[in-house]
C-alpha atoms as a PDB file:
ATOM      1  CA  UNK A   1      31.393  12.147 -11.715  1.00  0.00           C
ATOM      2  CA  UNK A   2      28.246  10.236 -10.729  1.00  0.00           C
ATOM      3  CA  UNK A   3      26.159  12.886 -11.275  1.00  0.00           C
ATOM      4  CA  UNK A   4      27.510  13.979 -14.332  1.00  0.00           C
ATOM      5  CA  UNK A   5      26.938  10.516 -15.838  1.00  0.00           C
ATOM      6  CA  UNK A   6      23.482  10.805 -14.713  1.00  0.00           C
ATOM      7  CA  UNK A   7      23.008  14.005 -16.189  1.00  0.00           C
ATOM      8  CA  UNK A   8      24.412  12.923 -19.764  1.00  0.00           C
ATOM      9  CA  UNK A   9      21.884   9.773 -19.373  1.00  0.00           C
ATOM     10  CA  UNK A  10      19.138  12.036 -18.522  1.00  0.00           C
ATOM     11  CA  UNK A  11      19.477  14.352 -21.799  1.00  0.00           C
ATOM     12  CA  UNK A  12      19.890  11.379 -24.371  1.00  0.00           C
ATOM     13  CA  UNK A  13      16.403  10.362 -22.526  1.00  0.00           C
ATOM     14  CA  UNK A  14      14.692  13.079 -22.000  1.00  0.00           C
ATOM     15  CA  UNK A  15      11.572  12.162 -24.161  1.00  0.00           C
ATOM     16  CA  UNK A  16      11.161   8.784 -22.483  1.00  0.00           C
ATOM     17  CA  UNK A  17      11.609  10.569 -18.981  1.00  0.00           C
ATOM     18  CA  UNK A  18       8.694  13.292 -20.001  1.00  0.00           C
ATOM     19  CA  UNK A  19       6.779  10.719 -21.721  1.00  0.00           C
ATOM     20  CA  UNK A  20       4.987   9.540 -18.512  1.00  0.00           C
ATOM     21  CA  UNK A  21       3.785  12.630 -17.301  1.00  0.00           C
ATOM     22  CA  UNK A  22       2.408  13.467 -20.368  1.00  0.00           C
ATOM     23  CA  UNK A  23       0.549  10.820 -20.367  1.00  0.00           C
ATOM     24  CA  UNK A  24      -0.473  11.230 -17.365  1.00  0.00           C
ATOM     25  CA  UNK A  25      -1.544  14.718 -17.522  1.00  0.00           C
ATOM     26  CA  UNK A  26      -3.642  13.231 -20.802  1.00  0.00           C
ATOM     27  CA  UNK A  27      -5.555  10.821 -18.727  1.00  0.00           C
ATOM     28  CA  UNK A  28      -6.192  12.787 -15.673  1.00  0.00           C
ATOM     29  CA  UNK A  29      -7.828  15.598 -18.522  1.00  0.00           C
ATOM     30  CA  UNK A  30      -9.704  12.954 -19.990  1.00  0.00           C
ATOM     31  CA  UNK A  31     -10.780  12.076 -16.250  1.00  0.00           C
ATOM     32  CA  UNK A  32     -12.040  15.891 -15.919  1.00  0.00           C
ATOM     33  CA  UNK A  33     -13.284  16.003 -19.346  1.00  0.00           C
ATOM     34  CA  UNK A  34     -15.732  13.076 -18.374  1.00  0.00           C
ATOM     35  CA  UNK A  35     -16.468  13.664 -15.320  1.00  0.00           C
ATOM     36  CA  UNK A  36     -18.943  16.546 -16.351  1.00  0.00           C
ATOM     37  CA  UNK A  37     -20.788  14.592 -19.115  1.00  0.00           C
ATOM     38  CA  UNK A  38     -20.855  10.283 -18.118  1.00  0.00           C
ATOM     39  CA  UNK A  39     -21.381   8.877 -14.898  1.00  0.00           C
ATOM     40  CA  UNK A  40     -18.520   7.221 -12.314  1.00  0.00           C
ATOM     41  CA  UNK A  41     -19.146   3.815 -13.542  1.00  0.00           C
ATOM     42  CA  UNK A  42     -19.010   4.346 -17.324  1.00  0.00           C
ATOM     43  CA  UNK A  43     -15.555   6.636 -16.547  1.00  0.00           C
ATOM     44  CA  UNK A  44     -13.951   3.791 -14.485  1.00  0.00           C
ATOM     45  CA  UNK A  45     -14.212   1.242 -16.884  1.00  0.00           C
ATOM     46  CA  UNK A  46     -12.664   3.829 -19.828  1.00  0.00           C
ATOM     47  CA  UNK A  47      -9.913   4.507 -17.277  1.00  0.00           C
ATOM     48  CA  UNK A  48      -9.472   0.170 -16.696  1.00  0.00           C
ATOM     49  CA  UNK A  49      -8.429   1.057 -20.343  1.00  0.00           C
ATOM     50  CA  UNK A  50      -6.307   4.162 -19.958  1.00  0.00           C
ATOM     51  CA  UNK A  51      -4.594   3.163 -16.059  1.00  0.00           C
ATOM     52  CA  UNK A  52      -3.342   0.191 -18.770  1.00  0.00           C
ATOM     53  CA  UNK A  53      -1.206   2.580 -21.107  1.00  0.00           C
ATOM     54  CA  UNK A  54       1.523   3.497 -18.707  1.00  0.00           C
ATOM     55  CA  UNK A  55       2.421   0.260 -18.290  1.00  0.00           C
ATOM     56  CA  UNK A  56       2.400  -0.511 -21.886  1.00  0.00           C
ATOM     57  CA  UNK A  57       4.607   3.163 -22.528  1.00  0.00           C
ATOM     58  CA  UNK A  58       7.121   1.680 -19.878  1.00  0.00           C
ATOM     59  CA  UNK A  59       8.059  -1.480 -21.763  1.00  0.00           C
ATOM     60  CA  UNK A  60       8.626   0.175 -25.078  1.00  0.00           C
ATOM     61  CA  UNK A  61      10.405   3.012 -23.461  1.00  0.00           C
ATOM     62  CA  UNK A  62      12.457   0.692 -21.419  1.00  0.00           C
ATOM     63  CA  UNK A  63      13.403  -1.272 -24.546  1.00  0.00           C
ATOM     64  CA  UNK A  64      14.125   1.847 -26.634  1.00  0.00           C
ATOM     65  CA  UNK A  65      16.618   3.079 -24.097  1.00  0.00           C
ATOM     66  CA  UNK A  66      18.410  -0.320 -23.671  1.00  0.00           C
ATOM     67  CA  UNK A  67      19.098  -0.883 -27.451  1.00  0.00           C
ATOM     68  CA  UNK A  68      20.331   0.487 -30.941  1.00  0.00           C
ATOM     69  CA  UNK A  69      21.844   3.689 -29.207  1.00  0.00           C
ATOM     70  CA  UNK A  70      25.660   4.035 -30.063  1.00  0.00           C
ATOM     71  CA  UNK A  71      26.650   5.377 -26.598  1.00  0.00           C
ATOM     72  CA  UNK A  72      25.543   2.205 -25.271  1.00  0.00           C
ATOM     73  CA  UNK A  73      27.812   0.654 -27.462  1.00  0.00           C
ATOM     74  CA  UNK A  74      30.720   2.314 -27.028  1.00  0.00           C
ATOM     75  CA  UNK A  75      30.697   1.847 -23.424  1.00  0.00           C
ATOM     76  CA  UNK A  76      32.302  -1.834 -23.992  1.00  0.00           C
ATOM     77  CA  UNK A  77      35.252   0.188 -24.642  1.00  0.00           C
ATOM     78  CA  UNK A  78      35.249   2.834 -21.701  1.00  0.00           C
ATOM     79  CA  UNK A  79      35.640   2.818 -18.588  1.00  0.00           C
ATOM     80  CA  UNK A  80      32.195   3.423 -17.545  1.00  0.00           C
ATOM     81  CA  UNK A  81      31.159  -0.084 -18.860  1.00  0.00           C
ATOM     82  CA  UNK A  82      28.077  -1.536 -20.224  1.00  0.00           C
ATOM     83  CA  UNK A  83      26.199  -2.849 -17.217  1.00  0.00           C
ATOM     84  CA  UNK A  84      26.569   0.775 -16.004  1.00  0.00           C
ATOM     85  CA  UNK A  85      24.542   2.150 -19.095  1.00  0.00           C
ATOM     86  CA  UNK A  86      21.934  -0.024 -19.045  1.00  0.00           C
ATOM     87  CA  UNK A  87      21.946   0.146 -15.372  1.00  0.00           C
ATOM     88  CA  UNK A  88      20.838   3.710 -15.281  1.00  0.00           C
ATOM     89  CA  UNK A  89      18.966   3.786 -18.122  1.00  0.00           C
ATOM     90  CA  UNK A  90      16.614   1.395 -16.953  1.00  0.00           C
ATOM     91  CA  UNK A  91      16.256   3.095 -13.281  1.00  0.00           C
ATOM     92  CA  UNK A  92      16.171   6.667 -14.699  1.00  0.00           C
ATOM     93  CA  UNK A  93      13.440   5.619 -16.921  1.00  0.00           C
ATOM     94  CA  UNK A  94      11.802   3.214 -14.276  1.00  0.00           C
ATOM     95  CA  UNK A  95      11.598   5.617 -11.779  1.00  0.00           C
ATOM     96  CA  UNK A  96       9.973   8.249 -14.030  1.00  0.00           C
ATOM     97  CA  UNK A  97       6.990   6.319 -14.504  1.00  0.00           C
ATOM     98  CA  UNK A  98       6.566   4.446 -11.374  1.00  0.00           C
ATOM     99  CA  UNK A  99       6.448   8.662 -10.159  1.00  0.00           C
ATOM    100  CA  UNK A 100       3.930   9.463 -12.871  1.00  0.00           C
ATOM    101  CA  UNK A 101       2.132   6.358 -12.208  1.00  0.00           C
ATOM    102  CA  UNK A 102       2.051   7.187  -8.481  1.00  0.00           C
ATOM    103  CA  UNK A 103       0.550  11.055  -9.512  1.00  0.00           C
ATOM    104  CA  UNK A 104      -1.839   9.562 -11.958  1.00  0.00           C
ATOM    105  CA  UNK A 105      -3.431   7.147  -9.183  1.00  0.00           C
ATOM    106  CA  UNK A 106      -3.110  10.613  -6.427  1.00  0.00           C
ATOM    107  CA  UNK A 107      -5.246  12.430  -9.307  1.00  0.00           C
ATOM    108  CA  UNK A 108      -7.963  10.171 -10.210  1.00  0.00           C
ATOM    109  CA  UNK A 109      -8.297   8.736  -6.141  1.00  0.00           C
ATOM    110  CA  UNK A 110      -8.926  12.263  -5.045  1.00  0.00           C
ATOM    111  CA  UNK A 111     -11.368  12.480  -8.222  1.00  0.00           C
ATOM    112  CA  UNK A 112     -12.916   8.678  -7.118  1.00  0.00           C
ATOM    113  CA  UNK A 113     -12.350   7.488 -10.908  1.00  0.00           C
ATOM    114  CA  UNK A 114      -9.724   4.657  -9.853  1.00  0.00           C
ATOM    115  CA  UNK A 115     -11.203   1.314 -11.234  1.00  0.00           C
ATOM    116  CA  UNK A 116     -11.415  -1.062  -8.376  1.00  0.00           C
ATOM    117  CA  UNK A 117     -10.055   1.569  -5.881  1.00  0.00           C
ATOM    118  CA  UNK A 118      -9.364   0.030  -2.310  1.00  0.00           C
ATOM    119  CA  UNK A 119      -7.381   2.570  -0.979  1.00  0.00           C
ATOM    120  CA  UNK A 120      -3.548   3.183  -1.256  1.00  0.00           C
ATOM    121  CA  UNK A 121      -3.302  -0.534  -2.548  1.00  0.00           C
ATOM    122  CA  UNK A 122      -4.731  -0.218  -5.801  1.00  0.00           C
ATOM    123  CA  UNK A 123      -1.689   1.936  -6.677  1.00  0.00           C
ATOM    124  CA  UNK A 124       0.471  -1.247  -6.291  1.00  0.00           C
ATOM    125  CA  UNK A 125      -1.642  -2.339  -9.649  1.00  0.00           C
ATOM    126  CA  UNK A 126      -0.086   0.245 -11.994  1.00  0.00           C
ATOM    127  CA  UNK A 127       3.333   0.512 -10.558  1.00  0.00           C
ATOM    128  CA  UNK A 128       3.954  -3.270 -10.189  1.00  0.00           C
ATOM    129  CA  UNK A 129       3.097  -3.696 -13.583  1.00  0.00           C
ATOM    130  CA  UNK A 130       5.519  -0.943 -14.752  1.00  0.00           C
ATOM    131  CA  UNK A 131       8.184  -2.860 -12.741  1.00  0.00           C
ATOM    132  CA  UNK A 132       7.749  -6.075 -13.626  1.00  0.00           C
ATOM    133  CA  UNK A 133       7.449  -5.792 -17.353  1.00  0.00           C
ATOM    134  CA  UNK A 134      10.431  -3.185 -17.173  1.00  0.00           C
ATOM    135  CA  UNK A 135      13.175  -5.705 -15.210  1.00  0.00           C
ATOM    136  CA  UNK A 136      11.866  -8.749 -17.472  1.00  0.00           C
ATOM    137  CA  UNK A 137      12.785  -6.007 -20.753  1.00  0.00           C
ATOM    138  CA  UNK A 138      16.100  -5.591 -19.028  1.00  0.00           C
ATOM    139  CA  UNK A 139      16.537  -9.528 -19.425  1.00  0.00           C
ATOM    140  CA  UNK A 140      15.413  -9.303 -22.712  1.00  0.00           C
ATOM    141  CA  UNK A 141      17.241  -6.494 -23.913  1.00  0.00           C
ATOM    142  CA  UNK A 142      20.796  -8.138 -22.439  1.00  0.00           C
ATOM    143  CA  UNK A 143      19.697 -11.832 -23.946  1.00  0.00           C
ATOM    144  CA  UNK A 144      19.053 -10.438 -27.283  1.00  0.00           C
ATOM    145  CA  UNK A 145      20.384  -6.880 -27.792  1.00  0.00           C
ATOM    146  CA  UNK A 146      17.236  -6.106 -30.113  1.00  0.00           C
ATOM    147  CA  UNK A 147      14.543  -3.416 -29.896  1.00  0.00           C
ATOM    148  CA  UNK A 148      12.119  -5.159 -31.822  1.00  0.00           C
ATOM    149  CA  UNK A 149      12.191  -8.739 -29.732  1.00  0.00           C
ATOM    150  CA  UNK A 150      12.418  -6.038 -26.306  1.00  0.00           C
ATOM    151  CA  UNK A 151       8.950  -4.714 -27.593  1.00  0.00           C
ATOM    152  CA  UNK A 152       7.676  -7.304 -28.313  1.00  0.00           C
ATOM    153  CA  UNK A 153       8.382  -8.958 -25.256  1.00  0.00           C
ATOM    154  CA  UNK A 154       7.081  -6.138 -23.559  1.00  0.00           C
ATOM    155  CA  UNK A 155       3.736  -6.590 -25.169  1.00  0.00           C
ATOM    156  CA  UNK A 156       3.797 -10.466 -24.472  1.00  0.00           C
ATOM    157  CA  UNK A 157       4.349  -9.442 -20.647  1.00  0.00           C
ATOM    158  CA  UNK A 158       1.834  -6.862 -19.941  1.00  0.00           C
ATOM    159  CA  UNK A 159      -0.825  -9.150 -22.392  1.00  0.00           C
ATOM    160  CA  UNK A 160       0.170 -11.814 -20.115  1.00  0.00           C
ATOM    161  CA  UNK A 161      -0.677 -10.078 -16.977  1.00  0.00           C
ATOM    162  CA  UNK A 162      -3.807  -8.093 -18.434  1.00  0.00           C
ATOM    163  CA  UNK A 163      -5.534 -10.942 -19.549  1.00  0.00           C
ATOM    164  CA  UNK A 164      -4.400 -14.425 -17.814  1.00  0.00           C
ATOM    165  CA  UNK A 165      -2.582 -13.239 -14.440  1.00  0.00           C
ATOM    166  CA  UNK A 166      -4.922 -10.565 -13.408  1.00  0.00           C
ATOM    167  CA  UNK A 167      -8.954 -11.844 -14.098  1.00  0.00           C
ATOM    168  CA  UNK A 168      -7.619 -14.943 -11.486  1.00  0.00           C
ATOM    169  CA  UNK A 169      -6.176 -12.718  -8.779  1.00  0.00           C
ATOM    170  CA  UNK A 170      -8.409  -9.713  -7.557  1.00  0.00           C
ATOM    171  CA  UNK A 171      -6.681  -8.803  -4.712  1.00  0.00           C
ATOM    172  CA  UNK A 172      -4.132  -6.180  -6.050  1.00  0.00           C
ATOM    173  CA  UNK A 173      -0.853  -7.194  -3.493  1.00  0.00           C
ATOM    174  CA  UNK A 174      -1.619 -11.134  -4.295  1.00  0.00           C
ATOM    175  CA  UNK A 175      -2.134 -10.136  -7.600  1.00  0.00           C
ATOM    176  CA  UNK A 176       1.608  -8.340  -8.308  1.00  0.00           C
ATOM    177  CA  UNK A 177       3.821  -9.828  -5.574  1.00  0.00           C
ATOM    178  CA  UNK A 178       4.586 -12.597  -7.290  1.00  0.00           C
ATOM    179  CA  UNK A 179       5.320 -12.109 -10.589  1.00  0.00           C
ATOM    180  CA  UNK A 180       7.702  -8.907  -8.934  1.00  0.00           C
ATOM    181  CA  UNK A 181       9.826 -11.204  -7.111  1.00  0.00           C
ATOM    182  CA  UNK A 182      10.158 -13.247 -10.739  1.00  0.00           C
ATOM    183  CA  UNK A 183      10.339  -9.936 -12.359  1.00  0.00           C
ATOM    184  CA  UNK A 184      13.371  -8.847  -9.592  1.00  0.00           C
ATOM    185  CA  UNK A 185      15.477 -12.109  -9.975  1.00  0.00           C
ATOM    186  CA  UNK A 186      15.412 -11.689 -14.055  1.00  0.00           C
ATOM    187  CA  UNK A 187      16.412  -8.282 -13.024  1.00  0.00           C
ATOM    188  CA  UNK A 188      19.203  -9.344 -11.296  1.00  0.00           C
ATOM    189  CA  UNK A 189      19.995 -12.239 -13.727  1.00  0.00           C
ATOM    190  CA  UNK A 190      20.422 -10.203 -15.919  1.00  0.00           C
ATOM    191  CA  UNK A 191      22.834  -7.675 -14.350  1.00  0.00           C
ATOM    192  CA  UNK A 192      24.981 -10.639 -13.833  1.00  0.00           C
ATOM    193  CA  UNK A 193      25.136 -11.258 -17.855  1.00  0.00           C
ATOM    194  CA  UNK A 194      26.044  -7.466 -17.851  1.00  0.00           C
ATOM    195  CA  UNK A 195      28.942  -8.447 -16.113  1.00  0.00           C
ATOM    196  CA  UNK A 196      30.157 -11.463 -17.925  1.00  0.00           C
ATOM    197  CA  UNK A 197      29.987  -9.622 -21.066  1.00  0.00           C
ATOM    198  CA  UNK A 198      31.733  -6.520 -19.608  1.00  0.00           C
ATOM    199  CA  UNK A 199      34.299  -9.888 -18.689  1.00  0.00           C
ATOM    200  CA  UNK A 200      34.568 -11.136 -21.834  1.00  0.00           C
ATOM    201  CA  UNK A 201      35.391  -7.299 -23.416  1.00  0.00           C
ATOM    202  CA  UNK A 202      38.351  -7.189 -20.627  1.00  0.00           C
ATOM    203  CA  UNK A 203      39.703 -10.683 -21.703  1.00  0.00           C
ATOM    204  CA  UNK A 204      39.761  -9.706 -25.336  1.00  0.00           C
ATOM    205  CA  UNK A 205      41.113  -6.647 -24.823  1.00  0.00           C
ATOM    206  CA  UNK A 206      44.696  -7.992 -23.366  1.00  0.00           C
ATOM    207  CA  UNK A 207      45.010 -10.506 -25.703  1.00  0.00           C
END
């Protein structure tokens, strides 16, 4: 039964979930493309640029899947429930592009094109960034049940750790472990509003 709701999840999302590695095939090409014609240090700092997009991709995706789709609304009124949508929407698409994220960072290490590249670490750069700004869209998307305020608050999120959090804090654990333990406990904030709704829909329904 578990697997079957996966499954159904998986092909209403199948764009989002293939999304990633596309991306990620597109940048490592790039990475190839370049490498023949510019030097290492002019490709790093295009690929500061491009390492940024996945994270970006995540947030929209993650608020796409977590609003405006009908079989998330109908699950008030199943048995299946709506924390248990969102729920797996959010991990099936999370864990999609924390694994392209992790294959991107394989690709252009073994190529030496990671910016800033300090060994295994650096991949905590990427992939903490998908995570964080995907648990604070969860929070969003249960607060306001929009797609439009869940992008933009995306954007707000990965602007806020491009260009205030990061320039301050070089050192790439420092530099994520913080904001993921905020990023976790909106995460889990929010799956507690999940269930207060999914409360409120039971008390309604035996009135």
């Amino acid at each position: 039964m578990r697997l079957a709701f996966v499954g159904l999840q998986l092909k209403r999302l199948y764009i989002p979930v293939l999304l990633p590695f596309i991306l990620t095939a597109g940048v490592l090409l790039a990475g190839i493309v370049l490498e023949g014609n510019w030097s290492s240090g002019r490709i790093r700092v295009v690929m500061m640029v491009l390492t940024q997009v996945p994270i970006i991709a995540s947030g929209i995706c993650a608020a796409f899947v977590l609003n405006g789709d009908p079989l998330v609304e109908l699950s008030e009124s199943t048995p299946t429930g709506w924390r248990k949508v969102q729920a797996t929407r959010l991990l099936i698409v999370t864990v999609a592009f924390l694994t392209a994220a992790g294959l991107l960072f394989l690709g252009l290490h073994m190529m030496r094109l990671w910016p800033r590249d300090l060994g295994w670490v650096s991949m905590i750069t990427t992939v903490g960034g998908i995570f964080i700004v995907n648990c604070l869209v969860f929070l969003v998307a249960v607060l306001t049940m929009s797609m439009p305020t869940s992008s933009l608050a995306s954007m707000a999120i990965w602007l806020f750790l491009c260009f205030i959090w990061d320039p301050y804090i070089t050192d790439p654990v420092q530099q994520r472990l913080v904001p993921m333990i905020i990023a976790a406990a909106c995460a889990i904030f929010g799956w507690k509003m999940c269930s207060d709704t999914e409360r409120n829909v039971v008390k309604v329904a035996d009135l």
